[in-house]
PDB file of N, CA and C in Angstrom:
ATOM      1  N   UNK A   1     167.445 -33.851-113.565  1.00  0.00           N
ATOM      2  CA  UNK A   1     166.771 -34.025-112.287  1.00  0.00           C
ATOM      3  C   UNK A   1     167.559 -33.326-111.201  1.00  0.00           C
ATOM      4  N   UNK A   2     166.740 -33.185-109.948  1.00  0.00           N
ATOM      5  CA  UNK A   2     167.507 -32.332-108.936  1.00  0.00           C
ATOM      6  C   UNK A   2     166.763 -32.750-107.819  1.00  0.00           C
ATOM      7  N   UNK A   3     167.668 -32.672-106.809  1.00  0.00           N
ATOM      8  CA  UNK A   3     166.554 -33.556-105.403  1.00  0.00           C
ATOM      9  C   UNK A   3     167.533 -32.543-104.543  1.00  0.00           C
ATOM     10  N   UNK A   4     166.645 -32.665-103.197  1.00  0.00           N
ATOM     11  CA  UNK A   4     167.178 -32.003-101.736  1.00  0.00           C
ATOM     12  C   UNK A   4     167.618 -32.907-100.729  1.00  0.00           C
ATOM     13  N   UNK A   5     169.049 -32.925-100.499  1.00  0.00           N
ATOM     14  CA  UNK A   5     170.004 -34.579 -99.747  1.00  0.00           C
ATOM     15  C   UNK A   5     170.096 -33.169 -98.411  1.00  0.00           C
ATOM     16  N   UNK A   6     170.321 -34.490 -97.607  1.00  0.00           N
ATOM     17  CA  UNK A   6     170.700 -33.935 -96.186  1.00  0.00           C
ATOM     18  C   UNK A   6     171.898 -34.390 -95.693  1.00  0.00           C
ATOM     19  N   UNK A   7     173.247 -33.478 -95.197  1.00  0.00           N
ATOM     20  CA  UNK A   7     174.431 -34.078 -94.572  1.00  0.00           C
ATOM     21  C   UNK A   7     174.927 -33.200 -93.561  1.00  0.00           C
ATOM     22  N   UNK A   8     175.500 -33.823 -92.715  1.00  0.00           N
ATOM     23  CA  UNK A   8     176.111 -32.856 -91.655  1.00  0.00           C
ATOM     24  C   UNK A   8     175.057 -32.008 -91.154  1.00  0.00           C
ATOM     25  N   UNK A   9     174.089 -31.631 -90.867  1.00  0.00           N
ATOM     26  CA  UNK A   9     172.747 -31.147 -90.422  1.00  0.00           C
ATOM     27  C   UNK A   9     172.665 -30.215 -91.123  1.00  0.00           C
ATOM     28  N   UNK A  10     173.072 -30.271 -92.551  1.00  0.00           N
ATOM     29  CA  UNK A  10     172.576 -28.343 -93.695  1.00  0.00           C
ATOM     30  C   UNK A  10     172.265 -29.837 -95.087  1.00  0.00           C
ATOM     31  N   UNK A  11     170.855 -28.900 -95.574  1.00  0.00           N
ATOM     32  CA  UNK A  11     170.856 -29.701 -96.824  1.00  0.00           C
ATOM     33  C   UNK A  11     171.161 -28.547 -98.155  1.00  0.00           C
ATOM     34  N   UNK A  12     170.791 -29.500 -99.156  1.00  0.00           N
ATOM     35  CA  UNK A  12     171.756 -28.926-100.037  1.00  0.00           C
ATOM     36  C   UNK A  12     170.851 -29.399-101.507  1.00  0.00           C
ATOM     37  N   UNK A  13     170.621 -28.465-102.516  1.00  0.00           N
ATOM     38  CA  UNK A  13     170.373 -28.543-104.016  1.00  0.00           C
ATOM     39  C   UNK A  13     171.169 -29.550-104.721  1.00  0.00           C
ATOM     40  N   UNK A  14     170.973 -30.659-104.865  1.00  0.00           N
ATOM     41  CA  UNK A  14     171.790 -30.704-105.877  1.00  0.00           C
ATOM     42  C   UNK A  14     171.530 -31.449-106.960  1.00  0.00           C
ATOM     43  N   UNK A  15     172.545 -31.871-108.223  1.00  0.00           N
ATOM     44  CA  UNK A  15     171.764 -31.820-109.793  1.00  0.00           C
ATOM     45  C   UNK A  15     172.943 -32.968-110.191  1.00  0.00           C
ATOM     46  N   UNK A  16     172.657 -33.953-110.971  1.00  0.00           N
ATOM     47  CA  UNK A  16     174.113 -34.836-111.844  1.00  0.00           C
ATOM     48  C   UNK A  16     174.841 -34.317-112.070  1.00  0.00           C
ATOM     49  N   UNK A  17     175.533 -34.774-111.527  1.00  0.00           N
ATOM     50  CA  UNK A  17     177.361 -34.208-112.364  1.00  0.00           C
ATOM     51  C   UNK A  17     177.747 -33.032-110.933  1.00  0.00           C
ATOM     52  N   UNK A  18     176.976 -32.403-110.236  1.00  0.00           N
ATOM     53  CA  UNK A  18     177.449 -31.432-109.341  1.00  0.00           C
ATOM     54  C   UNK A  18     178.461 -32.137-108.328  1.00  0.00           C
ATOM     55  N   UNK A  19     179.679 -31.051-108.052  1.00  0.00           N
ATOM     56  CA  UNK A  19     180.678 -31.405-107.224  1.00  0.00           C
ATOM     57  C   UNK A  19     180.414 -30.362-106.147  1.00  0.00           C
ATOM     58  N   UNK A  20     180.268 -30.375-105.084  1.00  0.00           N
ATOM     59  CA  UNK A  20     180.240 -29.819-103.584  1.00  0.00           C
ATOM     60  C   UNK A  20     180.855 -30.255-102.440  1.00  0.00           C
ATOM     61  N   UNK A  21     181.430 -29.437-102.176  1.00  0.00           N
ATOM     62  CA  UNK A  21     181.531 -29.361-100.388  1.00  0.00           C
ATOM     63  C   UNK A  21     180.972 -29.803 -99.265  1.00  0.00           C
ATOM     64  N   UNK A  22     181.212 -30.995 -98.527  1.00  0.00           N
ATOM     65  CA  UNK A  22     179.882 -30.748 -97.238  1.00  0.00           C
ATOM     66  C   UNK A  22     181.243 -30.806 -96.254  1.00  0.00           C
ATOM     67  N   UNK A  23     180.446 -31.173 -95.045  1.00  0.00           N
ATOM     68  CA  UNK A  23     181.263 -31.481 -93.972  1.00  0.00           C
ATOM     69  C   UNK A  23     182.112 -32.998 -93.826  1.00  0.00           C
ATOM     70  N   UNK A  24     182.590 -32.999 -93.350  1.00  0.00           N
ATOM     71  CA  UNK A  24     183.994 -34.498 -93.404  1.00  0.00           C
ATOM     72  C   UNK A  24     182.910 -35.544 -93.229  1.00  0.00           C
ATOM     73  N   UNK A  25     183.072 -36.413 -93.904  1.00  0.00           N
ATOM     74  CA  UNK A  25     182.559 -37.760 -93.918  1.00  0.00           C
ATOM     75  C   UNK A  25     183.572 -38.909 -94.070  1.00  0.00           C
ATOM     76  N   UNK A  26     183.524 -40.113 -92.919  1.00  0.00           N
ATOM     77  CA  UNK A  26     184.520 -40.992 -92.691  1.00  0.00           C
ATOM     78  C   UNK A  26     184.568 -42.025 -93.486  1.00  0.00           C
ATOM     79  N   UNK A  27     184.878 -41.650 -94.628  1.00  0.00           N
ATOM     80  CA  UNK A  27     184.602 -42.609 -95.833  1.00  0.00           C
ATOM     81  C   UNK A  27     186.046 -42.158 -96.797  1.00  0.00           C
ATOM     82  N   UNK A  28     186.535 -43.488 -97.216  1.00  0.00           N
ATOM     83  CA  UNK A  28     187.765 -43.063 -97.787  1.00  0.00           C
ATOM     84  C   UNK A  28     187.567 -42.443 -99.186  1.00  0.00           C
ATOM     85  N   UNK A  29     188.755 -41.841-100.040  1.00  0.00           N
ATOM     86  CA  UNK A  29     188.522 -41.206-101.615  1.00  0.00           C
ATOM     87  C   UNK A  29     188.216 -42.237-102.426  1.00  0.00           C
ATOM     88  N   UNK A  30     187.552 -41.744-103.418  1.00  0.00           N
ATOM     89  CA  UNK A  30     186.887 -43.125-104.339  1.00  0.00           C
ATOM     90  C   UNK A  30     185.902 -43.879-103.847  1.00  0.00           C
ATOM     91  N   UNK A  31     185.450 -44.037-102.717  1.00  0.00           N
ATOM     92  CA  UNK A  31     184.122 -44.390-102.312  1.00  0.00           C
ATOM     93  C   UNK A  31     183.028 -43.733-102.400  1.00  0.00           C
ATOM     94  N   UNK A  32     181.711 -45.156-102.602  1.00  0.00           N
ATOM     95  CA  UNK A  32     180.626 -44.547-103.208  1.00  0.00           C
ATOM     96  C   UNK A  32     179.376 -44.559-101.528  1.00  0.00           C
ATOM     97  N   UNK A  33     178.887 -43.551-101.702  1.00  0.00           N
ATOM     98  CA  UNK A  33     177.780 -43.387-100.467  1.00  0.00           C
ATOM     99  C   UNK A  33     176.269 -42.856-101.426  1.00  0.00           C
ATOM    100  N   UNK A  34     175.540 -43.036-100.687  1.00  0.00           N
ATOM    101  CA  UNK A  34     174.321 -42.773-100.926  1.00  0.00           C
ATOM    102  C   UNK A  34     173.397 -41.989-100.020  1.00  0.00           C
ATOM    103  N   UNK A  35     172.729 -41.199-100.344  1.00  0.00           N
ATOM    104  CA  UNK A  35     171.514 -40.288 -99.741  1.00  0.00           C
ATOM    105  C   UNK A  35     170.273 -40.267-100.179  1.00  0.00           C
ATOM    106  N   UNK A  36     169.769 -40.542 -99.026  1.00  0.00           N
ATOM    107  CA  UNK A  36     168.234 -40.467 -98.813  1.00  0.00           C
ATOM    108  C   UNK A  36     167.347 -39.239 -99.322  1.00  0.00           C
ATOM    109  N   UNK A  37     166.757 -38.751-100.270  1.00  0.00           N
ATOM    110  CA  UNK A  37     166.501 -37.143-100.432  1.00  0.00           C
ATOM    111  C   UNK A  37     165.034 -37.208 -99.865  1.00  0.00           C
ATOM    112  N   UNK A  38     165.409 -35.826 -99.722  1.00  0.00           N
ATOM    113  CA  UNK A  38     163.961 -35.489 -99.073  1.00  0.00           C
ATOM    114  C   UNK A  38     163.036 -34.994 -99.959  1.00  0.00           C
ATOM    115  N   UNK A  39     163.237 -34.430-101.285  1.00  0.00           N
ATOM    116  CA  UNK A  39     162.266 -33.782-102.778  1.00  0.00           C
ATOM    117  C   UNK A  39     162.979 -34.396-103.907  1.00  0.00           C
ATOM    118  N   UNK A  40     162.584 -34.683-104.706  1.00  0.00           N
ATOM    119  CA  UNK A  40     163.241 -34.772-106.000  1.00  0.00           C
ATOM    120  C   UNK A  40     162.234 -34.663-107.205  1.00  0.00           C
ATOM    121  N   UNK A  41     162.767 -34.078-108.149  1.00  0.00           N
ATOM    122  CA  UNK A  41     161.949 -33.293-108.972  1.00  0.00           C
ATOM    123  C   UNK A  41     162.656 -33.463-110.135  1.00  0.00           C
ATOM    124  N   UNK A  42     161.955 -33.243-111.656  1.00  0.00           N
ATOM    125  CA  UNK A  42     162.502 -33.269-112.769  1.00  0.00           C
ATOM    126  C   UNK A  42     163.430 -31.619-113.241  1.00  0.00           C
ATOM    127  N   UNK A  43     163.723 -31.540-114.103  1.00  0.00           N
ATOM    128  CA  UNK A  43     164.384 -30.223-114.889  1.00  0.00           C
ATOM    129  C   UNK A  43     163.668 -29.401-114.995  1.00  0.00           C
ATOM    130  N   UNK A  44     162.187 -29.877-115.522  1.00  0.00           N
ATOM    131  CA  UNK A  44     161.112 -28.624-116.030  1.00  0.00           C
ATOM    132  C   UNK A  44     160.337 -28.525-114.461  1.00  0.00           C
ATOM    133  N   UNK A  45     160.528 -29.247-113.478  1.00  0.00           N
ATOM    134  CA  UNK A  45     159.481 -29.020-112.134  1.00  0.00           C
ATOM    135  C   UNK A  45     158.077 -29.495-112.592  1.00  0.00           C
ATOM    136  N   UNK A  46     157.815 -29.925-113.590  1.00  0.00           N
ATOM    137  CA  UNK A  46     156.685 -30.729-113.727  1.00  0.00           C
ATOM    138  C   UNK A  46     156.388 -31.912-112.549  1.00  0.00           C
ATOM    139  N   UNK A  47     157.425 -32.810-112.635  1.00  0.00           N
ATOM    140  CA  UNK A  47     156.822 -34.041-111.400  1.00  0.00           C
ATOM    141  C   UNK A  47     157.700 -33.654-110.008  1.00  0.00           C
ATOM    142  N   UNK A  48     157.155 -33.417-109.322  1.00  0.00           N
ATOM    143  CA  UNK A  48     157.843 -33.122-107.833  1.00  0.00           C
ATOM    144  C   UNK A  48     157.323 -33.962-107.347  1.00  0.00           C
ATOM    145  N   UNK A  49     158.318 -34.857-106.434  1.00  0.00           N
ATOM    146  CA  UNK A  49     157.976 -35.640-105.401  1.00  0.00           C
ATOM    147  C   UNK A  49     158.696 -35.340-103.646  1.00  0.00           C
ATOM    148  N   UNK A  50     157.583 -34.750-102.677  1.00  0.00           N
ATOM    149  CA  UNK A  50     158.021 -34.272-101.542  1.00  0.00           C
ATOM    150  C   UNK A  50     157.934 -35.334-100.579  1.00  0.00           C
ATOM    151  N   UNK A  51     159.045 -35.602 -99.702  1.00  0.00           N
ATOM    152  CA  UNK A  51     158.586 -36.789 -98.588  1.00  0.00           C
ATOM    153  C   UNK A  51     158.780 -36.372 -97.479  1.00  0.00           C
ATOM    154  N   UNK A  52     158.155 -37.486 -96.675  1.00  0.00           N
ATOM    155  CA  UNK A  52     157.710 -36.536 -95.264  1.00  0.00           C
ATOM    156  C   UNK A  52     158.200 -37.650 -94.423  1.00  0.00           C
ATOM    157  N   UNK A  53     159.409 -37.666 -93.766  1.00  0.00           N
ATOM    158  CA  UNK A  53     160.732 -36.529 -94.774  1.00  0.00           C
ATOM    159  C   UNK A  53     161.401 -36.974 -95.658  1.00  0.00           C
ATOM    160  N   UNK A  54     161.564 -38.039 -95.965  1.00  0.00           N
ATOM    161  CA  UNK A  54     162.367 -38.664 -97.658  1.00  0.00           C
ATOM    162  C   UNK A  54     161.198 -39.416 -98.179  1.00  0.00           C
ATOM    163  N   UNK A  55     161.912 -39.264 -99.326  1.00  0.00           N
ATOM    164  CA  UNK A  55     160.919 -39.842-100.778  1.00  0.00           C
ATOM    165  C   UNK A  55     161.364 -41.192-100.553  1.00  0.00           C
ATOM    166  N   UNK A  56     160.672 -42.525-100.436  1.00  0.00           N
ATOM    167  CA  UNK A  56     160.630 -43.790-100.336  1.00  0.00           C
ATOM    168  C   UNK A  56     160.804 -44.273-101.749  1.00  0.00           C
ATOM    169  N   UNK A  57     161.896 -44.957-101.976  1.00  0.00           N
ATOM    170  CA  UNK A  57     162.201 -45.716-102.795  1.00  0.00           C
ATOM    171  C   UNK A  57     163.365 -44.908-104.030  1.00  0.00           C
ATOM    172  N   UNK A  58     163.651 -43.664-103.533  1.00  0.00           N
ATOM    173  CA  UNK A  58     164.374 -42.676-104.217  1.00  0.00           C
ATOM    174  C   UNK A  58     165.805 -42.503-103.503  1.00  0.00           C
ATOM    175  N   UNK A  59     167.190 -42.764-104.344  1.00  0.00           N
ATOM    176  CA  UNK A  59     168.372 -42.665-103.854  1.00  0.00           C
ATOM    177  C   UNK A  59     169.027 -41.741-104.821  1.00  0.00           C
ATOM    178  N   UNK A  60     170.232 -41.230-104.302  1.00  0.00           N
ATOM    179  CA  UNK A  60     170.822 -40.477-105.126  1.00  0.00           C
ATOM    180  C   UNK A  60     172.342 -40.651-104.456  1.00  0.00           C
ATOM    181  N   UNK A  61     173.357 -41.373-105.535  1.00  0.00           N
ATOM    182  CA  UNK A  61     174.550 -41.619-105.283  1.00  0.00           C
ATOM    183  C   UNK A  61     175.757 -40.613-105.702  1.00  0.00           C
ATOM    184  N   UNK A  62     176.476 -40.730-104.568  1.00  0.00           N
ATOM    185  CA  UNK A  62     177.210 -39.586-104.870  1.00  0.00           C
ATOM    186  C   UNK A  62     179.017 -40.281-104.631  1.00  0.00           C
ATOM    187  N   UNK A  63     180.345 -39.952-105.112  1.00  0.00           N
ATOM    188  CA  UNK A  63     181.334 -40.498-105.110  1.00  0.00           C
ATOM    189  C   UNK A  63     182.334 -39.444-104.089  1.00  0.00           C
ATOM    190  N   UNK A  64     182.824 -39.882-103.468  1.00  0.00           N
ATOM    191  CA  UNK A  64     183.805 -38.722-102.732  1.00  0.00           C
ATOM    192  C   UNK A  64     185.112 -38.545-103.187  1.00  0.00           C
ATOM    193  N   UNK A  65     185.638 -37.400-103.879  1.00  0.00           N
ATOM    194  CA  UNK A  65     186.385 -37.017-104.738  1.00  0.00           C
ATOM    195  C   UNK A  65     187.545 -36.931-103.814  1.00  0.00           C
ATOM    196  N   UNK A  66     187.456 -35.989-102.557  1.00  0.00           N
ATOM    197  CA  UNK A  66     188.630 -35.396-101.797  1.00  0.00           C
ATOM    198  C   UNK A  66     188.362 -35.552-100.492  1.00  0.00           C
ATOM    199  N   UNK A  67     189.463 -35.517 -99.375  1.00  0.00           N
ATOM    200  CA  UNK A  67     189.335 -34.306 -98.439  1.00  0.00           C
ATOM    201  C   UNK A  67     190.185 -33.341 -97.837  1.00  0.00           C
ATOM    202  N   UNK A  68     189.801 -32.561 -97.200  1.00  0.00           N
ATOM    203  CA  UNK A  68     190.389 -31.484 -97.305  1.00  0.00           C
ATOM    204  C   UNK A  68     189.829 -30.482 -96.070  1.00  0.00           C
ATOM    205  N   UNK A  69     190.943 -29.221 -95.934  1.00  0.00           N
ATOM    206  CA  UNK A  69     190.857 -28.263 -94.910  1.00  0.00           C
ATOM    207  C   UNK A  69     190.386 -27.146 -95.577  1.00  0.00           C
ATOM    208  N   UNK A  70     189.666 -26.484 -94.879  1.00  0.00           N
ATOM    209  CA  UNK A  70     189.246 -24.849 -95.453  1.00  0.00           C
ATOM    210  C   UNK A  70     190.400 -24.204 -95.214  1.00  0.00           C
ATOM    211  N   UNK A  71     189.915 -22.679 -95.549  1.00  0.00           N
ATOM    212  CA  UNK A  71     190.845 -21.697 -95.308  1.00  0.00           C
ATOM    213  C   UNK A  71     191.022 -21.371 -94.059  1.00  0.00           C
ATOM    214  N   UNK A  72     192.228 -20.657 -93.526  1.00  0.00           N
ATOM    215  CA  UNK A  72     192.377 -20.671 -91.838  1.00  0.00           C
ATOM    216  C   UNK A  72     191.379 -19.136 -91.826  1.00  0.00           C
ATOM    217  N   UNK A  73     190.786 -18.994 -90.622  1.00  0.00           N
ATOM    218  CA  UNK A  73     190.066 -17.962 -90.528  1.00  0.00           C
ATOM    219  C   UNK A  73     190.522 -17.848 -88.535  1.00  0.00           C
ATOM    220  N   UNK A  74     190.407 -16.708 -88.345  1.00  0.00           N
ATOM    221  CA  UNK A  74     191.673 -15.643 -87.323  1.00  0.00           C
ATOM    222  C   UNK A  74     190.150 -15.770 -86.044  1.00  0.00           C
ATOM    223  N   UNK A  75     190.557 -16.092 -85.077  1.00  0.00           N
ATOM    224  CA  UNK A  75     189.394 -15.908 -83.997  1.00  0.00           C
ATOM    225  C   UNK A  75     190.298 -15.290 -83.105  1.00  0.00           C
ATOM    226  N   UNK A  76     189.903 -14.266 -82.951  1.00  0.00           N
ATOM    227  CA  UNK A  76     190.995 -13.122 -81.650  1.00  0.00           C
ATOM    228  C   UNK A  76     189.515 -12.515 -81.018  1.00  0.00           C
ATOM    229  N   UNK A  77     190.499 -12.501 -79.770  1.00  0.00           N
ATOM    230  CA  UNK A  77     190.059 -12.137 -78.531  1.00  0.00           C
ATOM    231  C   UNK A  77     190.577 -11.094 -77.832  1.00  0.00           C
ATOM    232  N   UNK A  78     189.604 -10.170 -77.601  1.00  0.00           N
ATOM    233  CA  UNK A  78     190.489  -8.950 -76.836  1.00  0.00           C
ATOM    234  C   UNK A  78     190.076  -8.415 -75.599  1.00  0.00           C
ATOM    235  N   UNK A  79     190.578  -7.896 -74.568  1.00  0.00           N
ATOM    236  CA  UNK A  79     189.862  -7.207 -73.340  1.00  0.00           C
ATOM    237  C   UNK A  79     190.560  -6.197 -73.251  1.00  0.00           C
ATOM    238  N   UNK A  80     190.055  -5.013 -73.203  1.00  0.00           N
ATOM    239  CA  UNK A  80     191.192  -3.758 -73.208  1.00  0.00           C
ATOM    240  C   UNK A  80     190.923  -3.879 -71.911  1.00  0.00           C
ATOM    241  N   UNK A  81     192.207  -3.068 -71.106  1.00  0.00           N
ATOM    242  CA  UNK A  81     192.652  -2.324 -70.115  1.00  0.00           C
ATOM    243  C   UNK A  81     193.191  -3.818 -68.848  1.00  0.00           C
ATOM    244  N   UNK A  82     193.642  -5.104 -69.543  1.00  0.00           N
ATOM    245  CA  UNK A  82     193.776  -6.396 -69.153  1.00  0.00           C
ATOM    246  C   UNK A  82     194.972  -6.946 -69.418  1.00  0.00           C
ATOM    247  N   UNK A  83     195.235  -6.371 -70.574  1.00  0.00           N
ATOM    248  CA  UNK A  83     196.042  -6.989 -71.003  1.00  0.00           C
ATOM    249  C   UNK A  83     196.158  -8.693 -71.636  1.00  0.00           C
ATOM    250  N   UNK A  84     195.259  -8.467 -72.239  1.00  0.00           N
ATOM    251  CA  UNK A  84     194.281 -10.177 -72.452  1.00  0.00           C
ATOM    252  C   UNK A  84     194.068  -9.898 -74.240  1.00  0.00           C
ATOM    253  N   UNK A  85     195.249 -10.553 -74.675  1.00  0.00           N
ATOM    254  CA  UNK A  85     195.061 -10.882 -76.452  1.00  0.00           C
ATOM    255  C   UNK A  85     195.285 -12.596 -76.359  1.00  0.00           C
ATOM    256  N   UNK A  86     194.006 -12.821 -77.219  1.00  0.00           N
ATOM    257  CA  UNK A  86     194.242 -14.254 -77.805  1.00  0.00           C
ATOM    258  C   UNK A  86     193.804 -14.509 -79.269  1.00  0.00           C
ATOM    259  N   UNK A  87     194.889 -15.037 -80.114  1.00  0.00           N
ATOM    260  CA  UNK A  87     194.268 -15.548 -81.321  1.00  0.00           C
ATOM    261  C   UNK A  87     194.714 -17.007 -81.914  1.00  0.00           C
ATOM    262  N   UNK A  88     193.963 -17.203 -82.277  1.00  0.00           N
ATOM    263  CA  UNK A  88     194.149 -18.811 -82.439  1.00  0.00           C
ATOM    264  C   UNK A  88     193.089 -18.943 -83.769  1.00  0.00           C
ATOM    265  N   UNK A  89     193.802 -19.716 -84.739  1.00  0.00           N
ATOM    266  CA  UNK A  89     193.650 -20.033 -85.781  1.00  0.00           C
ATOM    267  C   UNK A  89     192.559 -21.847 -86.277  1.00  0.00           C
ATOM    268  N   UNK A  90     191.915 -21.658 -87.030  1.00  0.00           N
ATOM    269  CA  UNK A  90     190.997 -22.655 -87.043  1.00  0.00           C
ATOM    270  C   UNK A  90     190.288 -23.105 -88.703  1.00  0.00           C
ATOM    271  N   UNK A  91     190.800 -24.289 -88.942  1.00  0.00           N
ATOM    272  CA  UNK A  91     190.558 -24.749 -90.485  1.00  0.00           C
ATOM    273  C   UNK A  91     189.586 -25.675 -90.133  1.00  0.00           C
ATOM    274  N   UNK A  92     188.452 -25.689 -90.723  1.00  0.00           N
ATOM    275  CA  UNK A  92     187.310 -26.583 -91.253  1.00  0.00           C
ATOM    276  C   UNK A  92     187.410 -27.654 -92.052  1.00  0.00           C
ATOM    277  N   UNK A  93     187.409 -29.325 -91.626  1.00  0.00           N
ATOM    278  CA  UNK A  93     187.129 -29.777 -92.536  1.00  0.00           C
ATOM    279  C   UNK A  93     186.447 -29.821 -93.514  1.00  0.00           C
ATOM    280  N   UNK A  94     187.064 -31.011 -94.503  1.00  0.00           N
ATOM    281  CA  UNK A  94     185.499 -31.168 -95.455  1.00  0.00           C
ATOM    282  C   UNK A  94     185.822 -32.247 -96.143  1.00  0.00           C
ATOM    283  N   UNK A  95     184.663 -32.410 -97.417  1.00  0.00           N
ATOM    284  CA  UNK A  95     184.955 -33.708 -97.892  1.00  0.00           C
ATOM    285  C   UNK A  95     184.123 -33.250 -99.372  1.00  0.00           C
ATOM    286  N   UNK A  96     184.895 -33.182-100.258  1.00  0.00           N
ATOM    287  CA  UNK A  96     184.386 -32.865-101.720  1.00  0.00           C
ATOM    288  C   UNK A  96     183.462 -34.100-102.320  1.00  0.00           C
ATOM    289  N   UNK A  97     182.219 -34.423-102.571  1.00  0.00           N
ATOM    290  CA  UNK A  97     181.514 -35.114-103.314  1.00  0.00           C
ATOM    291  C   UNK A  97     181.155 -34.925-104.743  1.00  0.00           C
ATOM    292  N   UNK A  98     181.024 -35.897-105.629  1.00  0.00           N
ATOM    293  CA  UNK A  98     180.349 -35.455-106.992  1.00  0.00           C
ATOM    294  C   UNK A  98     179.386 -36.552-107.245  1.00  0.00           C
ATOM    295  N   UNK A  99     178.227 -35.976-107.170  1.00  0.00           N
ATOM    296  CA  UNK A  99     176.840 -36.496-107.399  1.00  0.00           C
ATOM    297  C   UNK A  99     176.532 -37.203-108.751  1.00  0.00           C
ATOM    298  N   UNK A 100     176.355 -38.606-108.972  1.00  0.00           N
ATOM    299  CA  UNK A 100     176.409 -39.503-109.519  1.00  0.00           C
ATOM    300  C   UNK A 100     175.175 -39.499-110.344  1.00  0.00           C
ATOM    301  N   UNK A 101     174.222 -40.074-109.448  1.00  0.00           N
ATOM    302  CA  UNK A 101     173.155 -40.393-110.270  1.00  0.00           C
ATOM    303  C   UNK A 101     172.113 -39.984-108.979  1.00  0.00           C
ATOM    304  N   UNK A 102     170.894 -39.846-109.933  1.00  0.00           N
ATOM    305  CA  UNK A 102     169.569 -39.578-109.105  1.00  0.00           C
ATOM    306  C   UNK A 102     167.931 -40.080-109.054  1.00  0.00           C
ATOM    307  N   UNK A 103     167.601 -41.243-109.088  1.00  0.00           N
ATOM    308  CA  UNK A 103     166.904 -42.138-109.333  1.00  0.00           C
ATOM    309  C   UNK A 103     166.187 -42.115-108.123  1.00  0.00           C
TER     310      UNK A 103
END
């Protein structure tokens, strides 16, 4: 099975057993959360169920594995003939999940 969860305002594919990335969620490691999906569908796409906007009575639990910083990525700033350099460095949280079950 595979359903469409919503977090941090981007949704996301996902399938049992999948481990992903979203944005930081204030929930400690080893805790279990749950999402509301908005489609969920079988393997073959035979039964699709679309909700407007979540499927009623459909959860899909997921465990939070980690968290963690992205990679630093360089934001520079330049103005020629100013004499105006700025760069300053900036890591992204996150929070690793692995998708449990999908019922």
């Amino acid at each position: 099975m595979y359903a469409v969860i919503t977090t941090g305002g981007k949704q996301y594919l996902v399938t049992e057993g999948q481990v992903l990335s979203v944005e930081k969620i204030e929930l400690a490691e080893g805790e279990t959360l749950t999402f509301e999906p908005m489609l969920v569908a079988d393997a073959d796409g035979n039964s699709v169920k679309v909700g407007t906007p979540i499927v009623a009575g459909s959860v899909v639990t997921a465990k939070i594995v980690e968290h963690g910083r992205g990679e630093k990525i360089s934001v520079i700033k330049y103005k020629p003939k100013t004499r105006y350099r700025r760069n300053v460095g900036h890591r992204q949280p996150y929070t690793k999940i692995s998708i449990e079950t999908i019922a």
